[in-house]
N, C-alpha and C. Protein backbone atom coordinates (compact mmCIF):
# COMPACT_ATOMS: atom_id res chain seq x y z
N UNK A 1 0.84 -1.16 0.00
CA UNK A 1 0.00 0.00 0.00
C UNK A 1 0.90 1.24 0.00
N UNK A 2 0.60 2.15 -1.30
CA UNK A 2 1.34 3.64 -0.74
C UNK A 2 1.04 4.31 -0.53
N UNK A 3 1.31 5.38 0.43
CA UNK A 3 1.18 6.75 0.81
C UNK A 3 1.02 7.90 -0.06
N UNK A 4 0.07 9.02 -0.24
CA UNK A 4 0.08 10.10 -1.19
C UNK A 4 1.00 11.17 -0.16
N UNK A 5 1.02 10.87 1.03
CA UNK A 5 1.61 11.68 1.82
C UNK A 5 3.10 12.07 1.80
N UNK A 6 4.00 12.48 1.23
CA UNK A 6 5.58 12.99 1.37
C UNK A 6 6.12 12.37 2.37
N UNK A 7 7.02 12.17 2.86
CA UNK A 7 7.66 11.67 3.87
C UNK A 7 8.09 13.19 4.60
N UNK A 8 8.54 13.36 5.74
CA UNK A 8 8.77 14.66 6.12
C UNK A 8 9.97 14.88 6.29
N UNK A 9 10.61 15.99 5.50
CA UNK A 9 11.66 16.16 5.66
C UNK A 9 12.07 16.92 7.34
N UNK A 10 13.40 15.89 7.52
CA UNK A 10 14.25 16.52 8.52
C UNK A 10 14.16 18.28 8.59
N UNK A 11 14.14 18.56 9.97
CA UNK A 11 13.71 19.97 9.68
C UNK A 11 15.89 20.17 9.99
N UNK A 12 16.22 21.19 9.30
CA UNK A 12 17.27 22.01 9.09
C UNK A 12 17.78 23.09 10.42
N UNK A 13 18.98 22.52 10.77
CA UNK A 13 19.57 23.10 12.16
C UNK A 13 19.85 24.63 11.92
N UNK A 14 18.85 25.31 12.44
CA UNK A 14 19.02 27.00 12.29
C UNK A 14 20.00 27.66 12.84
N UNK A 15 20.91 28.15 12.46
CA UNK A 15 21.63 29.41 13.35
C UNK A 15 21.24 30.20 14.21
N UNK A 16 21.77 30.58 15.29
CA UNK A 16 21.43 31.33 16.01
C UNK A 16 22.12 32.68 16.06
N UNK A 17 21.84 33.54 14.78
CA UNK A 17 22.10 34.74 14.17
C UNK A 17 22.59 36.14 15.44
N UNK A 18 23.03 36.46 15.52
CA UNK A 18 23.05 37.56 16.22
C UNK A 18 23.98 38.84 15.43
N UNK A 19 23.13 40.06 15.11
CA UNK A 19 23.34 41.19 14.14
C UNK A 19 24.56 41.75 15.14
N UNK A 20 25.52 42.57 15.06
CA UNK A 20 26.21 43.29 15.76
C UNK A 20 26.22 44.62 15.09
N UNK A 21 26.13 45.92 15.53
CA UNK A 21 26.05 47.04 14.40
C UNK A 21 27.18 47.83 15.51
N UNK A 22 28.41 47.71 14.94
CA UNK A 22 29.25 48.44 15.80
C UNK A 22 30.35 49.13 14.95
N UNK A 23 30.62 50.34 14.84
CA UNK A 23 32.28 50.81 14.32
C UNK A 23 33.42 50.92 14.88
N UNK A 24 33.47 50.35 15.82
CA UNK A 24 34.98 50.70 16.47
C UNK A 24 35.12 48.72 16.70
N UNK A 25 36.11 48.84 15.70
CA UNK A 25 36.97 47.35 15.59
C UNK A 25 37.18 46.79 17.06
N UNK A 26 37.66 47.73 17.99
CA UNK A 26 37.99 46.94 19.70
C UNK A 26 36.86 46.41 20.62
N UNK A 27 36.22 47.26 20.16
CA UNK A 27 34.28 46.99 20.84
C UNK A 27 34.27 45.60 19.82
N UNK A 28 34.30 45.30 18.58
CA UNK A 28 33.80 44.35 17.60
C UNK A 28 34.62 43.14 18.29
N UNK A 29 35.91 43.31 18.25
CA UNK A 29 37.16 42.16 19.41
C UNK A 29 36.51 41.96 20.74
N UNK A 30 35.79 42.99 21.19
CA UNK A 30 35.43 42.40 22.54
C UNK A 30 34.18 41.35 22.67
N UNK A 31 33.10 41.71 21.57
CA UNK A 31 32.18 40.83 21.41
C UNK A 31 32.94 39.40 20.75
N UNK A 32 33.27 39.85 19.63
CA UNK A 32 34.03 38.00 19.27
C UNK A 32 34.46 37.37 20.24
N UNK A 33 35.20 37.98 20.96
CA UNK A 33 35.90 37.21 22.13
C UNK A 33 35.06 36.18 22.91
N UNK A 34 33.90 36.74 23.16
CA UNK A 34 33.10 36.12 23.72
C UNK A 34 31.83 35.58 23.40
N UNK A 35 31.42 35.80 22.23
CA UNK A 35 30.92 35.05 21.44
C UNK A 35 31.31 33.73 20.91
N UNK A 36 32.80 34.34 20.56
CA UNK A 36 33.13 32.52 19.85
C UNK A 36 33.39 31.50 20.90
N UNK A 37 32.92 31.66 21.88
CA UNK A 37 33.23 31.02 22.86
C UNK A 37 31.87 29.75 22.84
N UNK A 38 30.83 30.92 22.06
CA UNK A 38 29.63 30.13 22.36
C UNK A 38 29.14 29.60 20.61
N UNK A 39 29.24 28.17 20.31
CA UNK A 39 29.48 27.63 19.35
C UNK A 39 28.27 27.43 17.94
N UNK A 40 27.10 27.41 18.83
CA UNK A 40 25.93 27.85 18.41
C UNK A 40 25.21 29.41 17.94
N UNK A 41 26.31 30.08 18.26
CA UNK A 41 25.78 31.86 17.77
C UNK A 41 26.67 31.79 16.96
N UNK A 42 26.32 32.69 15.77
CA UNK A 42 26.46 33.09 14.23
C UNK A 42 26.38 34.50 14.26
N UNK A 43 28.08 35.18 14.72
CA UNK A 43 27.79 36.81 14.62
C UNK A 43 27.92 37.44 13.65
N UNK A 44 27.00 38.40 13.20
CA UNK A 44 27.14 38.84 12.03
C UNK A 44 27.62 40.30 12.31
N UNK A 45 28.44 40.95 11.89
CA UNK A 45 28.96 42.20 11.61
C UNK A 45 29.20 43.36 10.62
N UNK A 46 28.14 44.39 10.92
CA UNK A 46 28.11 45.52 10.55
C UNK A 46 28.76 46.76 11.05
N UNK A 47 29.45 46.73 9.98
CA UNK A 47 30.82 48.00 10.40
C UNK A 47 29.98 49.35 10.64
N UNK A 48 29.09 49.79 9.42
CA UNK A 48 28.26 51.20 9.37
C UNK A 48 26.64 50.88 9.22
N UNK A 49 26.10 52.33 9.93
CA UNK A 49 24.68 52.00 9.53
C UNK A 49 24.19 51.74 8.03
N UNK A 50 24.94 51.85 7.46
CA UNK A 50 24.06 51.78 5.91
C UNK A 50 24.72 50.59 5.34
N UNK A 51 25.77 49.98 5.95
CA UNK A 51 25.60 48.48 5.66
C UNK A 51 24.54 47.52 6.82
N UNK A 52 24.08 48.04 7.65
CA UNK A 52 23.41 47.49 8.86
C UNK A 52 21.80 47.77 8.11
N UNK A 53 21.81 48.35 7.28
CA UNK A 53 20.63 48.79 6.36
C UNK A 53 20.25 47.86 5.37
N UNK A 54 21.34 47.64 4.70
CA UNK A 54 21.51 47.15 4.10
C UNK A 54 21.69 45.36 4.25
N UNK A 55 21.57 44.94 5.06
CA UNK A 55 21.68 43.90 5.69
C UNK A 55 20.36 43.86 5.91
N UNK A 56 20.06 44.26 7.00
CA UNK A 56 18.82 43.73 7.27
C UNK A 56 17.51 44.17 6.32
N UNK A 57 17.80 44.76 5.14
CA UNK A 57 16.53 44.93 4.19
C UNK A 57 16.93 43.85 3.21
N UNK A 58 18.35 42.89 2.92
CA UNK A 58 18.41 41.59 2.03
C UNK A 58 17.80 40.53 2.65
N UNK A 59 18.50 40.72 4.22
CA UNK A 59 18.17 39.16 5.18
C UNK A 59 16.27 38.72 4.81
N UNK A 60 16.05 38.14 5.60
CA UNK A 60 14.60 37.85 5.56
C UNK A 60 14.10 38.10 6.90
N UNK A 61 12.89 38.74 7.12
CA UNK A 61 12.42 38.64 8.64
C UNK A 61 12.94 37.11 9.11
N UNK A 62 13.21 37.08 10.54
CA UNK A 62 13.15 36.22 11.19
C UNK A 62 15.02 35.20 10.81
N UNK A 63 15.95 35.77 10.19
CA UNK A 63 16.84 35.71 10.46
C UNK A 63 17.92 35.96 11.23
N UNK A 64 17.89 37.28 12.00
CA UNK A 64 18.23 37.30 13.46
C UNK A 64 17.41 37.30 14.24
N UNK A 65 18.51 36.90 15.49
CA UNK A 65 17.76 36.11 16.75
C UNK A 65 18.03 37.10 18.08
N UNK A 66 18.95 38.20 17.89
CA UNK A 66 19.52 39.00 18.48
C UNK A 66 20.22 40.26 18.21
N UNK A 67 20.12 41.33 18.55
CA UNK A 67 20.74 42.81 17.56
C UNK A 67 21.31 43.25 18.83
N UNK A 68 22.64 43.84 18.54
CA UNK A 68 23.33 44.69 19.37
C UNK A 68 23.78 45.64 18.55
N UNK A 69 23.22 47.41 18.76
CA UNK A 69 22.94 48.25 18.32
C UNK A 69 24.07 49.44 19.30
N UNK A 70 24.88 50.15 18.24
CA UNK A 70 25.40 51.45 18.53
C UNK A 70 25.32 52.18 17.86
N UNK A 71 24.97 53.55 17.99
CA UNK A 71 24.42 54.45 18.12
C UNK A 71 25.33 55.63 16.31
N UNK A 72 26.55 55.94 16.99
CA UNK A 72 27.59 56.75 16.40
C UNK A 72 28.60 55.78 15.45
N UNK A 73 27.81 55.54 13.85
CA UNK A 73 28.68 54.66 13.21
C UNK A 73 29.17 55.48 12.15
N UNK A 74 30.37 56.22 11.92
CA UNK A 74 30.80 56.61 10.84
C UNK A 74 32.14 56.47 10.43
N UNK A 75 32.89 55.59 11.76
CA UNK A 75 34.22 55.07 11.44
C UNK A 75 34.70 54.47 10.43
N UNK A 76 33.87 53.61 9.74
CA UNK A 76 34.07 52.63 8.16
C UNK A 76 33.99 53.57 7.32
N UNK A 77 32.84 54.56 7.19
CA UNK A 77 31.84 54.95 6.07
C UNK A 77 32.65 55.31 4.86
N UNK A 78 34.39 56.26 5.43
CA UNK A 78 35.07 56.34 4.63
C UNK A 78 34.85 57.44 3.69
N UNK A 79 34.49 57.25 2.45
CA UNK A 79 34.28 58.63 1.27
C UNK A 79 32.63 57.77 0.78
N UNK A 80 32.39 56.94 1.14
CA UNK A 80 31.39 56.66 0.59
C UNK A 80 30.22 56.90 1.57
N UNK A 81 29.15 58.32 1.11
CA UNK A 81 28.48 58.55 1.81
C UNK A 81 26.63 57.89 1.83
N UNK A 82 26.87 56.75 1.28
CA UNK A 82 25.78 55.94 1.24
C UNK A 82 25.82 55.05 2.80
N UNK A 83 27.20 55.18 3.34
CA UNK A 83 27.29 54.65 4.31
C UNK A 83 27.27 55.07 5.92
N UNK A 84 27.38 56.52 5.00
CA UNK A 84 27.00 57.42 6.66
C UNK A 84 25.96 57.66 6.94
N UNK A 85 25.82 57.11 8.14
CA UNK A 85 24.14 57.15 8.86
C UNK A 85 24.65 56.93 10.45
N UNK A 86 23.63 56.42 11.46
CA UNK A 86 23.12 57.30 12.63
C UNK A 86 22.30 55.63 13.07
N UNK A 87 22.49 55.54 14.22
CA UNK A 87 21.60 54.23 14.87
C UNK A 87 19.83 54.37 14.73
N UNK A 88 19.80 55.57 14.94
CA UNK A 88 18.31 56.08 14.43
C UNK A 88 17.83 55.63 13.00
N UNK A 89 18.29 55.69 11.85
CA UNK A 89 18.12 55.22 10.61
C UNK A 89 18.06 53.63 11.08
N UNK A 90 18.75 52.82 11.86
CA UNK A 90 19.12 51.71 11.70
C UNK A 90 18.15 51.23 12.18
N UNK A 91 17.34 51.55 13.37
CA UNK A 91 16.44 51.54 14.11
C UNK A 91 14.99 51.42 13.42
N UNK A 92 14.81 52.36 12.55
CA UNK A 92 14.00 53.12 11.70
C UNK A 92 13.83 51.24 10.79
N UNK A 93 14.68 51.17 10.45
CA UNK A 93 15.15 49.85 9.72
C UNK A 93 14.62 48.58 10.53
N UNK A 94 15.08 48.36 11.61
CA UNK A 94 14.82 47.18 12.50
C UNK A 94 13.49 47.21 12.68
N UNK A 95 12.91 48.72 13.38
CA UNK A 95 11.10 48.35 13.26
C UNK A 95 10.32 47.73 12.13
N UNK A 96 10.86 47.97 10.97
CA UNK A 96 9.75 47.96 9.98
C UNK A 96 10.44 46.17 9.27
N UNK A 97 11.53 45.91 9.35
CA UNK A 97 11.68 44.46 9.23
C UNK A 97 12.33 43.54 10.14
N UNK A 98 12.11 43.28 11.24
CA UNK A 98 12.58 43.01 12.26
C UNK A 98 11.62 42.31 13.08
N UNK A 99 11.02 41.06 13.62
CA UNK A 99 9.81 40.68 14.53
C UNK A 99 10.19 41.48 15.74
N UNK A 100 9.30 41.83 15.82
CA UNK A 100 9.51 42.82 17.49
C UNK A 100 9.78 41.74 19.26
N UNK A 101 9.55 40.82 18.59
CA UNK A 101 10.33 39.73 20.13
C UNK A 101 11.55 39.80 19.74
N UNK A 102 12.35 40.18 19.24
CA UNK A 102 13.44 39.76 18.85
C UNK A 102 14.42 40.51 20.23
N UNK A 103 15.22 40.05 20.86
CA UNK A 103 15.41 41.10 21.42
C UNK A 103 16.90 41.76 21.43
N UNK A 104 17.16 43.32 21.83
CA UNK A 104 17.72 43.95 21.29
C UNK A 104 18.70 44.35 22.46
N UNK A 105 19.95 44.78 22.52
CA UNK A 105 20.76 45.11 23.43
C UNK A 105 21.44 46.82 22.32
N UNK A 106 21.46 47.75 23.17
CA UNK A 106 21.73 49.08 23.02
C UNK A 106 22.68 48.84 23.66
N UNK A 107 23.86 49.61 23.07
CA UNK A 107 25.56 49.25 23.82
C UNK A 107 25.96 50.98 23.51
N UNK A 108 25.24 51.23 23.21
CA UNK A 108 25.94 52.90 22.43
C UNK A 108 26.48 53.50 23.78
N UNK A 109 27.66 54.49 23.99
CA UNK A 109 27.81 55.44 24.33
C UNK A 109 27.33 56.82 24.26
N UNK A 110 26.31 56.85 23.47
CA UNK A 110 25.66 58.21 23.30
C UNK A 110 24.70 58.57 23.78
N UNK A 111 24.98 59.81 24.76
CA UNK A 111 24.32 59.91 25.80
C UNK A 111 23.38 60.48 25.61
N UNK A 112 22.76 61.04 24.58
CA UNK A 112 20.89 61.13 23.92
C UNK A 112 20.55 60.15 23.06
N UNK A 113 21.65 59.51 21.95
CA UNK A 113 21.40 58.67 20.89
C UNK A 113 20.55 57.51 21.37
N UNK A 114 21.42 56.76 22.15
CA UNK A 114 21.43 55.38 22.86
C UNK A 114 20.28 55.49 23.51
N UNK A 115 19.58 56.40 24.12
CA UNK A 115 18.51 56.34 25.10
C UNK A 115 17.29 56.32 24.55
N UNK A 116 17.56 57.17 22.95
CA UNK A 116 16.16 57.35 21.92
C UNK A 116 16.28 56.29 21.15
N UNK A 117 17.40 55.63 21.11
CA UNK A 117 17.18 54.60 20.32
C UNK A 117 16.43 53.33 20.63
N UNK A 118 16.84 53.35 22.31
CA UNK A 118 15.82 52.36 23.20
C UNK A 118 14.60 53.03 23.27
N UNK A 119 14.43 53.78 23.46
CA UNK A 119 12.81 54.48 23.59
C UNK A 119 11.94 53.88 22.10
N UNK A 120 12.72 54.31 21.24
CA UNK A 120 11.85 54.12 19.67
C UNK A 120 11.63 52.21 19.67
N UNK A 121 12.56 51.54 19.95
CA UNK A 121 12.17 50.10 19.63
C UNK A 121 11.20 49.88 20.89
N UNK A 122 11.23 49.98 22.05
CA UNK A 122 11.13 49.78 23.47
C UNK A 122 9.22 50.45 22.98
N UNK A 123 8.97 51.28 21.78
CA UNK A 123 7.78 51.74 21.95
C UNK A 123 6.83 51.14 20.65
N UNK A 124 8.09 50.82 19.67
CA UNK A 124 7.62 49.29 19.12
C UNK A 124 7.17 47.94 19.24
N UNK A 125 7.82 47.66 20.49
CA UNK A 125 7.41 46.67 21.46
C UNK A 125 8.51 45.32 21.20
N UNK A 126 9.65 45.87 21.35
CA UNK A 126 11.24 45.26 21.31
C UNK A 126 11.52 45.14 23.01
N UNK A 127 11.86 43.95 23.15
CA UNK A 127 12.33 43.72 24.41
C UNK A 127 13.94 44.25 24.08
N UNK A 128 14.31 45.85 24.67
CA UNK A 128 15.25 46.41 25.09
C UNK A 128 16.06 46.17 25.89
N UNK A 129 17.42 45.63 26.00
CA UNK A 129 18.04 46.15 26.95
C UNK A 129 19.44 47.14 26.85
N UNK A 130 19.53 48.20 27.56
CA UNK A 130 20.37 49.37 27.22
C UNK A 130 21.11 48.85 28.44
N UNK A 131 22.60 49.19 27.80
CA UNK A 131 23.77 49.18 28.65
C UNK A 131 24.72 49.63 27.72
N UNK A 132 25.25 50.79 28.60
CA UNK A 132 26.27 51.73 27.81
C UNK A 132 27.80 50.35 27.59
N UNK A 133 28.28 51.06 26.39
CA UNK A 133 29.39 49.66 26.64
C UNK A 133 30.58 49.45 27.67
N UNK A 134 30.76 50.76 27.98
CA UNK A 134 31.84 50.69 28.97
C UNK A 134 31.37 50.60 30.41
N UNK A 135 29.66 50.14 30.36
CA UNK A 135 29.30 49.05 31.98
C UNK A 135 28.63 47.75 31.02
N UNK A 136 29.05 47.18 29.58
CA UNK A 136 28.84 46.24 29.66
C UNK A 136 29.84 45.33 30.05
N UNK A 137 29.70 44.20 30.89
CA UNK A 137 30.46 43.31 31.59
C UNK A 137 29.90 41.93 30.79
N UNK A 138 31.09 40.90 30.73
CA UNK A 138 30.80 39.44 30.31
C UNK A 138 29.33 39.12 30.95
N UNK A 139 29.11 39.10 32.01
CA UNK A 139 28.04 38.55 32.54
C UNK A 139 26.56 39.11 32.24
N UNK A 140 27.13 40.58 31.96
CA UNK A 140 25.70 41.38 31.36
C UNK A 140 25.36 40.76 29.97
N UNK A 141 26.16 40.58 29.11
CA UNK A 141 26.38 40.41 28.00
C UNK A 141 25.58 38.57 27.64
N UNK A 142 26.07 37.93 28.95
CA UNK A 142 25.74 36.26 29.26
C UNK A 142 24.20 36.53 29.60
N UNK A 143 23.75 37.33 30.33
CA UNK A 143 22.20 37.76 30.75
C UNK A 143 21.56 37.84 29.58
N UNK A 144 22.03 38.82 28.95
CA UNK A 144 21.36 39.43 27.74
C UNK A 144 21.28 38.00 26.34
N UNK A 145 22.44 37.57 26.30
CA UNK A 145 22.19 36.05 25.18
C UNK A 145 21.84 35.01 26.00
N UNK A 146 21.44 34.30 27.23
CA UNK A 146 20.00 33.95 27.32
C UNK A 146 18.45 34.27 26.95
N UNK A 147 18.36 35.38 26.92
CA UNK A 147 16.97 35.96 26.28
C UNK A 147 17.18 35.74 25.22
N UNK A 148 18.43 35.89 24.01
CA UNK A 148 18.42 35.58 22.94
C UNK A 148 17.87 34.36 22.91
N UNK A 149 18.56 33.59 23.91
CA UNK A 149 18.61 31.59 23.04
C UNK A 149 17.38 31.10 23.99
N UNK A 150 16.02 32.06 24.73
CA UNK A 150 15.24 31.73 24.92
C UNK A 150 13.82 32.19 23.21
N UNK A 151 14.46 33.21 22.73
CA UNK A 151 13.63 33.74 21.98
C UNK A 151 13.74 32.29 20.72
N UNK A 152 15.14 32.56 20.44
CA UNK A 152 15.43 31.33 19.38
C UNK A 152 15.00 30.26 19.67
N UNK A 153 15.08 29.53 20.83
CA UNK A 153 14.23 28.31 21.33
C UNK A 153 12.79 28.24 20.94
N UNK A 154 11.93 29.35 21.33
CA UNK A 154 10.56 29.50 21.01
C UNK A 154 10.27 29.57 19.56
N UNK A 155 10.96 30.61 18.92
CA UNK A 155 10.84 30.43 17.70
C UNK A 155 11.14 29.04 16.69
N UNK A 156 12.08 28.82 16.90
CA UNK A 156 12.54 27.41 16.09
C UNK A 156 11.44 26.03 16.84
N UNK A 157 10.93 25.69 18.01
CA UNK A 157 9.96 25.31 18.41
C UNK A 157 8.81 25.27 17.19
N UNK A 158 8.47 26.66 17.60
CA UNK A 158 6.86 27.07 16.63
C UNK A 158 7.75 26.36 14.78
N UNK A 159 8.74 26.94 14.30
CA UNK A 159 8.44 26.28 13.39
C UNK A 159 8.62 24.55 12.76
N UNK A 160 8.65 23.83 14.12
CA UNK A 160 8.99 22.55 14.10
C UNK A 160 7.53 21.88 14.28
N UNK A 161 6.51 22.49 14.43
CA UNK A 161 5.12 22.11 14.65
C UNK A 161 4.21 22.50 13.43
């Protein structure tokens, strides 16, 4: 007797994506450091906002699992001014393709930027967490990617059903 039914394919081991939008290369060394530690996250790195734009308007919703967002990116941008932009643009970006559980860590040093930038997702309905970078600590950082790899858990769940 045969089946009209497909057999079901193996569902496909997802990454656990995490966006980084940072310009200063030593901040970018401090996250690798401790990221690659953890074998299952997939960091992705954006030097300027308008490649962080640009990124996340190719990706597909629901390809990151985690965004860590600064504020003052014009260190890369260089002569090419398609690339100079502002965490606000990037932001602007994350609301409109971005699932709003996703959740988000603000690392900026900028002491109006960083705070509106949490306000604007935080009023989107982005689970925020702001920490300037020079009080983020390993362990803040370990706090904050649990919520990631609880969000990714739920999500990859729902699409296994």
């Amino acid at each position: 007797m045969t089946s009209n039914t497909p057999p079901k394919r193996p569902l496909r081991k997802r990454l656990l994506r995490v966006l980084l939008v940072e310009d200063d290369d030593l901040r970018h060394a401090w996250f690798v450091e401790r990221l690659s530690r953890l074998p299952e996250v997939r960091l992705v790195w954006a030097k300027t906002g308008g490649a962080a734009i640009a990124i996340l308007n190719k990706d597909p919703p629901g390809t990151y699992f985690g965004l860590m967002l600064d504020h003052d990116l014009d260190k890369h941008s260089g002569n090419d001014l398609s690339l100079v932009t502002n965490g606000k643009k990037v932001v602007e970006t994350v609301i409109r393709r971005v699932d709003s559980g996703t959740p988000v860590l603000v690392h900026s040093a900028n002491t109006r930027g960083g705070p509106a930038m949490a306000a604007a997702l935080t009023g989107a309905g982005f689970e925020v967490t702001r920490v300037m970078f020079s009080d983020l600590t390993t362990e803040a950082l370990t706090a904050w990617l649990k919520t990631v790899q609880e969000w990714f858990e739920a999500e990859t769940e729902d699409e296994a059903e």
